[in-house]
N, C-alpha and C. Protein backbone atom coordinates (compact mmCIF):
# COMPACT_ATOMS: atom_id res chain seq x y z
N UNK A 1 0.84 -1.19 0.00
CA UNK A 1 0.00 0.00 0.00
C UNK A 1 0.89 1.26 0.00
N UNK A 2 0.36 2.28 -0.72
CA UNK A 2 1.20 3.60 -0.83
C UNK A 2 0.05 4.58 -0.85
N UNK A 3 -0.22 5.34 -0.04
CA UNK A 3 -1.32 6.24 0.22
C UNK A 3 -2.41 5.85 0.02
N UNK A 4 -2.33 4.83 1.31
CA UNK A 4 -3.71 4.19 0.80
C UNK A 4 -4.31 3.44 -0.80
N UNK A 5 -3.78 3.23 -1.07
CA UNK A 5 -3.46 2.70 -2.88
C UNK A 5 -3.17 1.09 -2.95
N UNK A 6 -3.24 0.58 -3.31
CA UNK A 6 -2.09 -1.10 -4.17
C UNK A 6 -1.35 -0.37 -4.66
N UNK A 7 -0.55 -0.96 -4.56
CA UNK A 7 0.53 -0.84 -5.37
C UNK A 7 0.78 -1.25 -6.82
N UNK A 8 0.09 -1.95 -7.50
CA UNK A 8 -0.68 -1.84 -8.64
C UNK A 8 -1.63 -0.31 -9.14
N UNK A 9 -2.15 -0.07 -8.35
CA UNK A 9 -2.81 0.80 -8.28
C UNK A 9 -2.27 2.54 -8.57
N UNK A 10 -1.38 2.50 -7.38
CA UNK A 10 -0.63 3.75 -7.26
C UNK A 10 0.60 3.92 -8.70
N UNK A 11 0.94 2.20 -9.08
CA UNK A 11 1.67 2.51 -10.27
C UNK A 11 1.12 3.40 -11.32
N UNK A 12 -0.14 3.03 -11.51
CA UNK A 12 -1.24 3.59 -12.63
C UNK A 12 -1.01 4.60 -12.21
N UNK A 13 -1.45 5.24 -10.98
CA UNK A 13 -1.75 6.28 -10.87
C UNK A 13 -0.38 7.76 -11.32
N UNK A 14 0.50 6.65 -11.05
CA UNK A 14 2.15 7.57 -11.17
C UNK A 14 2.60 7.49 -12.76
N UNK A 15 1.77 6.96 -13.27
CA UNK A 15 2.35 5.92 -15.03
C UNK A 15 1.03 7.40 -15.45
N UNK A 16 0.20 7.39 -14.80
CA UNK A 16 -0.50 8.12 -15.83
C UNK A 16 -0.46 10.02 -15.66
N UNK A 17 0.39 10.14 -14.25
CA UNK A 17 0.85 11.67 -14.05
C UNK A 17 2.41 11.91 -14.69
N UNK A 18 2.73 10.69 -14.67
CA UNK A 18 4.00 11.30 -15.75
C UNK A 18 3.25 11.37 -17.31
N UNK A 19 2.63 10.80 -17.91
CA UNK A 19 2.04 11.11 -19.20
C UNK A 19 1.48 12.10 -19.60
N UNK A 20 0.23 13.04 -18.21
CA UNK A 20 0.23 13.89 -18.50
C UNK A 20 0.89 14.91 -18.63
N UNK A 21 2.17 14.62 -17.52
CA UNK A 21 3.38 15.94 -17.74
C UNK A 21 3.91 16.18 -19.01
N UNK A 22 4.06 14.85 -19.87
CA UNK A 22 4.94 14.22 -20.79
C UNK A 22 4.21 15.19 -21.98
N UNK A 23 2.78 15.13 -21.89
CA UNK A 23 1.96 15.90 -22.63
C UNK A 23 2.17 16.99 -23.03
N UNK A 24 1.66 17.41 -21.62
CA UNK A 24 1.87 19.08 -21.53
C UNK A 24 2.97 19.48 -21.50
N UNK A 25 4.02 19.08 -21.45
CA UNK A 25 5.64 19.49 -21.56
C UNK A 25 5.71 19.76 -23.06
N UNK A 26 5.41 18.63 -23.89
CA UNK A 26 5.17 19.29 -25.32
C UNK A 26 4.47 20.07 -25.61
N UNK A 27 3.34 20.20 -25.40
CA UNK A 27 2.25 21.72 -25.51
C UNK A 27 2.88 22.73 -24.88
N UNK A 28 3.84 22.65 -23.65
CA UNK A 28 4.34 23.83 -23.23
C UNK A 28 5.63 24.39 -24.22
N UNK A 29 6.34 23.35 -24.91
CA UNK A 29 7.73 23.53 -25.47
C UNK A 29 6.80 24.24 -26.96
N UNK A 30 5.85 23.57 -27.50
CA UNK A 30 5.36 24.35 -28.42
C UNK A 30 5.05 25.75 -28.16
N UNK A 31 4.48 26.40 -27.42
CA UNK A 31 4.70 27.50 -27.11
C UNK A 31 6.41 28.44 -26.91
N UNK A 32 7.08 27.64 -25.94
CA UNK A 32 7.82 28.22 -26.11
C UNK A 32 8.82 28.42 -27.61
N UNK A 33 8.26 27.41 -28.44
CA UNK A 33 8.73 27.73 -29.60
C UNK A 33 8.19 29.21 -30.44
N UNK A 34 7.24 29.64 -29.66
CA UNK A 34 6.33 30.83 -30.16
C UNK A 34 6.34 31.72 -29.53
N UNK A 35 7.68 31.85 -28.53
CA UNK A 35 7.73 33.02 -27.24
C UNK A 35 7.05 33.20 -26.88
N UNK A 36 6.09 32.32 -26.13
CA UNK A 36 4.40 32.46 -25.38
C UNK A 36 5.18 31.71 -24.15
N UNK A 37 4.40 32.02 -23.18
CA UNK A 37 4.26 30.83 -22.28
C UNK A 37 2.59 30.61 -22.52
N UNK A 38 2.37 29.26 -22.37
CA UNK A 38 0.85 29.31 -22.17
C UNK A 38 0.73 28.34 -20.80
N UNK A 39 0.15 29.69 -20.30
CA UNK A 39 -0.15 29.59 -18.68
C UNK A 39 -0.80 28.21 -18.27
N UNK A 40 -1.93 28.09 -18.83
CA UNK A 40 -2.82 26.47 -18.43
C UNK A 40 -1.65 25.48 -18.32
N UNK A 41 -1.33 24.90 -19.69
CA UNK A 41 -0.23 23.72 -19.77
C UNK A 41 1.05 23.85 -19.29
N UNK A 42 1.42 24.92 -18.68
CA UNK A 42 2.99 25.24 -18.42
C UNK A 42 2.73 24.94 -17.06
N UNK A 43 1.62 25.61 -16.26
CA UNK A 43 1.75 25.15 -14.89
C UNK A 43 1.01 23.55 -14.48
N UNK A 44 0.34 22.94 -16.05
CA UNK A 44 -0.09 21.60 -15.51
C UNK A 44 1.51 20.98 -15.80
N UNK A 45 2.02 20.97 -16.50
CA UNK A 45 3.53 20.47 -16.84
C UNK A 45 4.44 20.39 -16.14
N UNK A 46 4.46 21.34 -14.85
CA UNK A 46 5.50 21.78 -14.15
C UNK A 46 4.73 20.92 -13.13
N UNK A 47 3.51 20.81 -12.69
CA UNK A 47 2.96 20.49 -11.64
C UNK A 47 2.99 18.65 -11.73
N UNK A 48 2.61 18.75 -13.11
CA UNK A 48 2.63 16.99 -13.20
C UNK A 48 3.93 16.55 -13.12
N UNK A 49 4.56 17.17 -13.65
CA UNK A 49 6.54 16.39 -13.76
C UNK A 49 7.31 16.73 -12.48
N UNK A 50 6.69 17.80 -11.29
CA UNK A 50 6.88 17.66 -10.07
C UNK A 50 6.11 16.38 -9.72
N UNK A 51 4.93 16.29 -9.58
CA UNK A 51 4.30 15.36 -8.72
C UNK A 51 5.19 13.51 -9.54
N UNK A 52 5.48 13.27 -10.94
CA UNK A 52 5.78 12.57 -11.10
C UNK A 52 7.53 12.18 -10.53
N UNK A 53 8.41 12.96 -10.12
CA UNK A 53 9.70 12.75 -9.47
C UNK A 53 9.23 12.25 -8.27
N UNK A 54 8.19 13.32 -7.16
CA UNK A 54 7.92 13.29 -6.18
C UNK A 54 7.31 11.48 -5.79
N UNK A 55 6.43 11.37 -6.62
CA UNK A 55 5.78 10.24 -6.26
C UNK A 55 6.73 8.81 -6.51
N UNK A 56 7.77 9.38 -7.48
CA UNK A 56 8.51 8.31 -7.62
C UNK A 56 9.38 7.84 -6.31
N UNK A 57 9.07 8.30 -5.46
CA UNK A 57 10.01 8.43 -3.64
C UNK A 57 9.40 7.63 -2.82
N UNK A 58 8.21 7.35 -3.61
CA UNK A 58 7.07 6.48 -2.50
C UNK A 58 6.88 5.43 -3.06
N UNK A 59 7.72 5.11 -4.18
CA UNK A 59 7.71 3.38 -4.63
C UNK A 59 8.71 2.29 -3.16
N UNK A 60 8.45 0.89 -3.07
CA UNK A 60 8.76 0.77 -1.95
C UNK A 60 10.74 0.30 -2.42
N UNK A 61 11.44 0.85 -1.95
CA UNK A 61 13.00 0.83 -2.30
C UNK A 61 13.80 0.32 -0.80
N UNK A 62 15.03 -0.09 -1.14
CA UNK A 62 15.93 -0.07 0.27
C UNK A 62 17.06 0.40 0.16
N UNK A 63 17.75 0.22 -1.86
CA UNK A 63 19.12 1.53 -1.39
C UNK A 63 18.31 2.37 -2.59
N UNK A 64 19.72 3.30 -2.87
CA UNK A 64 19.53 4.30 -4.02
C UNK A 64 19.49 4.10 -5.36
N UNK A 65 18.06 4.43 -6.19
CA UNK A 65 18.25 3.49 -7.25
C UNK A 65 18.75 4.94 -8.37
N UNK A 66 18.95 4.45 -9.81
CA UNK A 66 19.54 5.56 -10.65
C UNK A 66 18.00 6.22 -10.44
N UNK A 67 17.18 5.55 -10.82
CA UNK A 67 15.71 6.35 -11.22
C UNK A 67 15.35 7.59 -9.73
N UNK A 68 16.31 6.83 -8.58
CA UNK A 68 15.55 8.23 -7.49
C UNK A 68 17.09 9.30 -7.87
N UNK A 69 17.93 8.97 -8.64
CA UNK A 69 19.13 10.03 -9.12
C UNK A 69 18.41 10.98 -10.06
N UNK A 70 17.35 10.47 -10.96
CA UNK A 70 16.64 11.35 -12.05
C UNK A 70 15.70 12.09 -11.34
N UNK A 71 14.94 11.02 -10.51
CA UNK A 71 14.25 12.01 -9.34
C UNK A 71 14.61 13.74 -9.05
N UNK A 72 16.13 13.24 -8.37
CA UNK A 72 15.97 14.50 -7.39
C UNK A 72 17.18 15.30 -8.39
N UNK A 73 17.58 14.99 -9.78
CA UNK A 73 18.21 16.05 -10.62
C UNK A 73 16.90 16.68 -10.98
N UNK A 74 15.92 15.92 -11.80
CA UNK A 74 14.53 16.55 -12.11
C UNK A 74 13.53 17.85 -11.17
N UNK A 75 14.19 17.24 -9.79
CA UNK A 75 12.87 18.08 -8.80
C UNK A 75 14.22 19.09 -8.61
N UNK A 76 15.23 19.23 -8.50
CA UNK A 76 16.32 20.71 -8.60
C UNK A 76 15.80 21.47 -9.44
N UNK A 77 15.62 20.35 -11.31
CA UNK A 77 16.02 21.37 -12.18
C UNK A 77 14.16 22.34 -11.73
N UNK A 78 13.24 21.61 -11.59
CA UNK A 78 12.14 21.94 -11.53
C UNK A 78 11.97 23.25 -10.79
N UNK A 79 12.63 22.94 -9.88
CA UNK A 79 12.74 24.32 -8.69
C UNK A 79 13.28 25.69 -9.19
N UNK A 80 14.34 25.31 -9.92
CA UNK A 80 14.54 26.46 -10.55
C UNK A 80 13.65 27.29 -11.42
N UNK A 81 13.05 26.21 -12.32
CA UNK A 81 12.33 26.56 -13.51
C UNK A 81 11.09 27.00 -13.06
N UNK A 82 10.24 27.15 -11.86
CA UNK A 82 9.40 27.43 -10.89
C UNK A 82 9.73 28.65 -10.52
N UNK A 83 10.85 28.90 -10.02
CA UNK A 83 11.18 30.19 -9.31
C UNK A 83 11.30 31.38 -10.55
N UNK A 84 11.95 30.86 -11.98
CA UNK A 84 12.71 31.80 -12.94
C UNK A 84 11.41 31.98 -13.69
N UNK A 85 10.48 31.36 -13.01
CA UNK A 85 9.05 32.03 -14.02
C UNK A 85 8.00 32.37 -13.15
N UNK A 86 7.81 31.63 -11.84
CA UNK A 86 7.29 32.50 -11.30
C UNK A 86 7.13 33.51 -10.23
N UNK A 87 8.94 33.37 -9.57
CA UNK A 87 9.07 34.63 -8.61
C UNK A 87 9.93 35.18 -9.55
N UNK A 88 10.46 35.38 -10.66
CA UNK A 88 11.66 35.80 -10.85
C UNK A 88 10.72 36.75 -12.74
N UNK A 89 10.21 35.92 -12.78
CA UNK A 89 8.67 36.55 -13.98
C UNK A 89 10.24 36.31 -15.63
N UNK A 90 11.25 35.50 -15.60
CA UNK A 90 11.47 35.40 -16.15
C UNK A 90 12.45 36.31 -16.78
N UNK A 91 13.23 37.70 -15.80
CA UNK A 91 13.96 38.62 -16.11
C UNK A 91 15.39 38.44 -15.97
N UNK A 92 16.14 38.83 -17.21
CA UNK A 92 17.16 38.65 -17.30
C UNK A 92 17.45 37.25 -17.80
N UNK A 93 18.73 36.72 -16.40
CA UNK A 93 19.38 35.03 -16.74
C UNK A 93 18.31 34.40 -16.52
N UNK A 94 16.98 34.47 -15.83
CA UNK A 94 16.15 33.89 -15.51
C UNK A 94 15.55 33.42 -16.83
N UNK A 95 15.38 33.81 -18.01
CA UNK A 95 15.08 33.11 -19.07
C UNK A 95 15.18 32.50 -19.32
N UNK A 96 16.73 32.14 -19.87
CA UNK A 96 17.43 31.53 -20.57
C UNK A 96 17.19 30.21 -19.23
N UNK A 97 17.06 30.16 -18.10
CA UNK A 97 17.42 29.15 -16.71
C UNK A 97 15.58 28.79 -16.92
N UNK A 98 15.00 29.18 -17.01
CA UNK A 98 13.76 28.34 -17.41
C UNK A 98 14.01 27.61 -18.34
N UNK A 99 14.42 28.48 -19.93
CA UNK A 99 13.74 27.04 -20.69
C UNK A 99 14.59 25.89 -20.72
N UNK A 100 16.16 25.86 -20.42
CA UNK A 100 16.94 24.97 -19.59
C UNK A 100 16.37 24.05 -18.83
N UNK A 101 16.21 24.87 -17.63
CA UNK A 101 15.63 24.19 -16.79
C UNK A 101 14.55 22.76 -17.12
N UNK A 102 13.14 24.13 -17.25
CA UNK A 102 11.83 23.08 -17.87
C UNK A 102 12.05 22.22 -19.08
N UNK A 103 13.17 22.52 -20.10
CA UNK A 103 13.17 21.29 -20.90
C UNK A 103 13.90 20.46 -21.26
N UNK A 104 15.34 20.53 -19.92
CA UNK A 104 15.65 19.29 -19.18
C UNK A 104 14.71 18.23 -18.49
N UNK A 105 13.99 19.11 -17.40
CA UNK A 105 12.57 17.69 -17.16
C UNK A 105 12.43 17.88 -17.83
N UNK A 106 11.79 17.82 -18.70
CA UNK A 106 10.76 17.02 -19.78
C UNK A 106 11.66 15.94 -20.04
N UNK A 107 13.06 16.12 -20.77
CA UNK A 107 13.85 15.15 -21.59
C UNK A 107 13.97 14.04 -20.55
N UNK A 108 13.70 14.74 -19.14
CA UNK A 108 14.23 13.51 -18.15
C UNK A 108 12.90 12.58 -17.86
N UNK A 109 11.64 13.48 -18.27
CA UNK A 109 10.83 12.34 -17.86
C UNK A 109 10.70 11.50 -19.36
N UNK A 110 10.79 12.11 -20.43
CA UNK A 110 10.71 11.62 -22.22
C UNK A 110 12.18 10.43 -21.66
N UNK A 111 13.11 10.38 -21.33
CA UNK A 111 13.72 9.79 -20.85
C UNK A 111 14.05 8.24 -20.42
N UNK A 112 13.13 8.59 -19.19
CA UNK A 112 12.33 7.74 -18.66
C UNK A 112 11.42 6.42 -19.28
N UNK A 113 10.38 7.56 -19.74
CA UNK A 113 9.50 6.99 -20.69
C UNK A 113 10.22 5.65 -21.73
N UNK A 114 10.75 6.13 -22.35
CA UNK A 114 11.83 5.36 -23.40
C UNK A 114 12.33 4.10 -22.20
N UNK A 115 12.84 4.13 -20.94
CA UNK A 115 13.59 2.96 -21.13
C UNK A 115 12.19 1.96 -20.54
N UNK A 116 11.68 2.77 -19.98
CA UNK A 116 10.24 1.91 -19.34
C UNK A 116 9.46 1.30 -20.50
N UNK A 117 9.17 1.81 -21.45
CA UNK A 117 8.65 1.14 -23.12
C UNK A 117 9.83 0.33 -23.07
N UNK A 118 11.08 0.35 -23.24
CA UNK A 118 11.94 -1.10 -23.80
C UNK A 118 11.81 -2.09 -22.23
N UNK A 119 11.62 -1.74 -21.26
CA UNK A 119 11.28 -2.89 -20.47
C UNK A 119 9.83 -3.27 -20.23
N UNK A 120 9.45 -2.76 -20.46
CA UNK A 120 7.22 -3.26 -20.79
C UNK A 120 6.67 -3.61 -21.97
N UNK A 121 7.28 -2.90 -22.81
CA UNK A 121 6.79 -3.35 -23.98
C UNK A 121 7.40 -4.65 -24.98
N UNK A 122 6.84 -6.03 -24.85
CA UNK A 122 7.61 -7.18 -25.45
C UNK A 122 8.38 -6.81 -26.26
N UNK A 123 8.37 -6.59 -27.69
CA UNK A 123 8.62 -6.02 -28.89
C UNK A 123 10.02 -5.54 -28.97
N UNK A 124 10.12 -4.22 -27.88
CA UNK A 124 10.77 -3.34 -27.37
C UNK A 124 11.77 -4.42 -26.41
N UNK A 125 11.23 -4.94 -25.53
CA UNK A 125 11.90 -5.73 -24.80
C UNK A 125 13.07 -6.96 -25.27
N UNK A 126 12.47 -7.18 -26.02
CA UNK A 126 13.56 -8.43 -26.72
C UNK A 126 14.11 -7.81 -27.68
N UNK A 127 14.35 -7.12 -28.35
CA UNK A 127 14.83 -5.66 -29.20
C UNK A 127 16.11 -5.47 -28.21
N UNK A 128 16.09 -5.06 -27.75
CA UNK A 128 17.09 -4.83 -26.27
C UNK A 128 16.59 -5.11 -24.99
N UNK A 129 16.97 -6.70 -24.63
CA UNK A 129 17.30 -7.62 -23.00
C UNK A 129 17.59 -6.32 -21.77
N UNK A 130 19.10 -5.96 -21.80
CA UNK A 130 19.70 -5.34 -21.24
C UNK A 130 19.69 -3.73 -21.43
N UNK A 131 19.07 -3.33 -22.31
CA UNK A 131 18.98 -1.78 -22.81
C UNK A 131 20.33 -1.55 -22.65
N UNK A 132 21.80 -2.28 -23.28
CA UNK A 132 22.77 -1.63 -24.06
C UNK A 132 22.83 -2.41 -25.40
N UNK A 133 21.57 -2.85 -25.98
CA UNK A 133 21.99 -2.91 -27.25
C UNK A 133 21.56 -1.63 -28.42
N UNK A 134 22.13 -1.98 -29.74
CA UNK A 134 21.68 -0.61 -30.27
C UNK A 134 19.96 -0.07 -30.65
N UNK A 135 18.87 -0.85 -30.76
CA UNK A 135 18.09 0.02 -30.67
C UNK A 135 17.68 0.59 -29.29
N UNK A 136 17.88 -0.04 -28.36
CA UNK A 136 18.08 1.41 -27.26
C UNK A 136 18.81 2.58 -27.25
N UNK A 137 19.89 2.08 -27.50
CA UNK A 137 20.93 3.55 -27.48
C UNK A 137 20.80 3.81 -28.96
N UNK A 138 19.95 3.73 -29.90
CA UNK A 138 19.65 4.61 -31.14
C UNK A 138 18.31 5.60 -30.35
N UNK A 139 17.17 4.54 -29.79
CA UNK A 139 16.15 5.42 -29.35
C UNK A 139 16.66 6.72 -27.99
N UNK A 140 17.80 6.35 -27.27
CA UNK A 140 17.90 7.46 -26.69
C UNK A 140 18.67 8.26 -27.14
N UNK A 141 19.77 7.80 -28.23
CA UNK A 141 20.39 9.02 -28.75
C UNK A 141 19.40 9.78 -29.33
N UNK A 142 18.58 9.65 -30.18
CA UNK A 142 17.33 9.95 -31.12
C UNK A 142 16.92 11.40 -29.62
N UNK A 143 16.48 10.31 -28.97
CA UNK A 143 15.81 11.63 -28.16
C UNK A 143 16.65 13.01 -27.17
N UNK A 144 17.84 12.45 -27.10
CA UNK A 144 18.83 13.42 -26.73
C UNK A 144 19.25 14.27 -27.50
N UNK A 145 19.35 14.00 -29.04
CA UNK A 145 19.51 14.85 -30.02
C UNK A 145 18.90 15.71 -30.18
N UNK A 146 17.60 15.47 -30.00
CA UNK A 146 15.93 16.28 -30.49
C UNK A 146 16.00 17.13 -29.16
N UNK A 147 16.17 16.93 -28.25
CA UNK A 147 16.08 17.78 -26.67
C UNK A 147 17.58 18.44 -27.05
N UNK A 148 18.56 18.23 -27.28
CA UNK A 148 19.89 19.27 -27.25
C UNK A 148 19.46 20.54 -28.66
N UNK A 149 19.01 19.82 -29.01
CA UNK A 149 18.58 21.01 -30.86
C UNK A 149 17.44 21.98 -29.78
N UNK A 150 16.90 21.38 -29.66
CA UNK A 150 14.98 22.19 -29.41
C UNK A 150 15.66 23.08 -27.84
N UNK A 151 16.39 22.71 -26.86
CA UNK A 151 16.62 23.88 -25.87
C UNK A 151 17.89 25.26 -26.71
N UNK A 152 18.80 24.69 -27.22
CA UNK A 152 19.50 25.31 -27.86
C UNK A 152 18.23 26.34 -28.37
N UNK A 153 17.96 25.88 -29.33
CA UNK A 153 17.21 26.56 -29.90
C UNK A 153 16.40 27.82 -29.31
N UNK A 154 15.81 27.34 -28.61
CA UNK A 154 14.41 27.41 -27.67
C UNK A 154 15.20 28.41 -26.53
N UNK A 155 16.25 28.30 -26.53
CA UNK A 155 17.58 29.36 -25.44
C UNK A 155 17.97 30.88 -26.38
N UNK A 156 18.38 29.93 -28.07
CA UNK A 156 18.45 31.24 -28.57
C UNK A 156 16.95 32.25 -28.74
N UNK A 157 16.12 31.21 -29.30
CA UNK A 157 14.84 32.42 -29.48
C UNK A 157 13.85 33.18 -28.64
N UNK A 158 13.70 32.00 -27.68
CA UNK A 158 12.57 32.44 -26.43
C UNK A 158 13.03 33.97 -25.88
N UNK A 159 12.20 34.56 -26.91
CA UNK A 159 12.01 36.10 -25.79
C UNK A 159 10.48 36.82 -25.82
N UNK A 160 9.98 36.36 -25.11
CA UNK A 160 8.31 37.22 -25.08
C UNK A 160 8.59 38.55 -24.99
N UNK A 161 8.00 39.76 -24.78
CA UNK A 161 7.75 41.11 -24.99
C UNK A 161 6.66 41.15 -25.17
N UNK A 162 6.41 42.23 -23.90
CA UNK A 162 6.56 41.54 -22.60
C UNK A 162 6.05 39.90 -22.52
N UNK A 163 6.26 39.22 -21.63
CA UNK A 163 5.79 38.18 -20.98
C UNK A 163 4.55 38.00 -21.16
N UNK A 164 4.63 37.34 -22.77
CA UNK A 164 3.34 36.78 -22.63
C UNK A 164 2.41 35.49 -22.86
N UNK A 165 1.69 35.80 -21.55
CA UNK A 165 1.06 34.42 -21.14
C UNK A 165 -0.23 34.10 -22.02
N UNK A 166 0.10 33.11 -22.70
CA UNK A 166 -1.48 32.70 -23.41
C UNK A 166 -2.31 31.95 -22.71
């Protein structure tokens, strides 16, 4: 039991708040491809990919696994990306440290996602046993590539005038 939950149960429940983050992290990065923030999905994004590190703390563990290492790099970078948009409204270095920030999580929960599909999904699974054969490390280079282009990017262009929230 985990908050009152199965543990079956609470998996779902944690499998399906990282998806929505996973979501809205792209609806949010689309915007920021448009120097918008859009307010709705940016704070469900930030809120779901917090609650998804967070909840990952309450799976039942006894040492330190890599996944609570993504955890608590994810809930840092999060904190920042929280503060540089909404005590900090995004002025100055604070820009550039959001979209950093917010679209590191994402890549970390898109990340995630990826190795959890090659260990759940059969297909995927016997494709790569051990996730060091190459279509794993093609699918995560693939997605490390696409996340190093799109913040680059997304670092050089993101500038609202003023700050604006759709």
């Amino acid at each position: 039991m985990v908050l009152g939950l199965s543990l079956p149960t609470f998996t779902a429940v944690h499998v399906l708040i990282s998806l929505v983050g996973i979501v809205s992290g792209f609806i949010a990065l689309v915007g920021l491809l448009r120097s918008t923030i859009t307010r709705g999905w940016t704070a469900l994004f930030l809120l779901t990919t917090i609650l998804t590190s967070a909840t990952g703390f309450l799976f039942p563990f006894t040492k330190l696994l890599p996944s609570h290492i993504v955890g608590i790099i994810s809930l840092v970078l999060l904190a920042i990306a929280v503060v540089a948009l909404y005590a900090q409204h995004l002025r100055g270095i604070w820009r550039p440290a959001y979209v950093i920030t917010a679209l590191l999580s994402l890549y970390l929960n898109v990340f995630v996602l990826v190795v959890q599909l090659f260990q759940k999904v059969a297909p995927l699974k016997a494709a790569a046993p051990t996730q060091s054969e190459p279509p794993f490390i093609a699918a995560q280079g693939v997605t490390l590539l696409f996340f190093v282009a799109v913040i680059i990017f997304c670092t050089l262009r993101f500038r609202p005038t003023p700050i604006r929230i759709a």
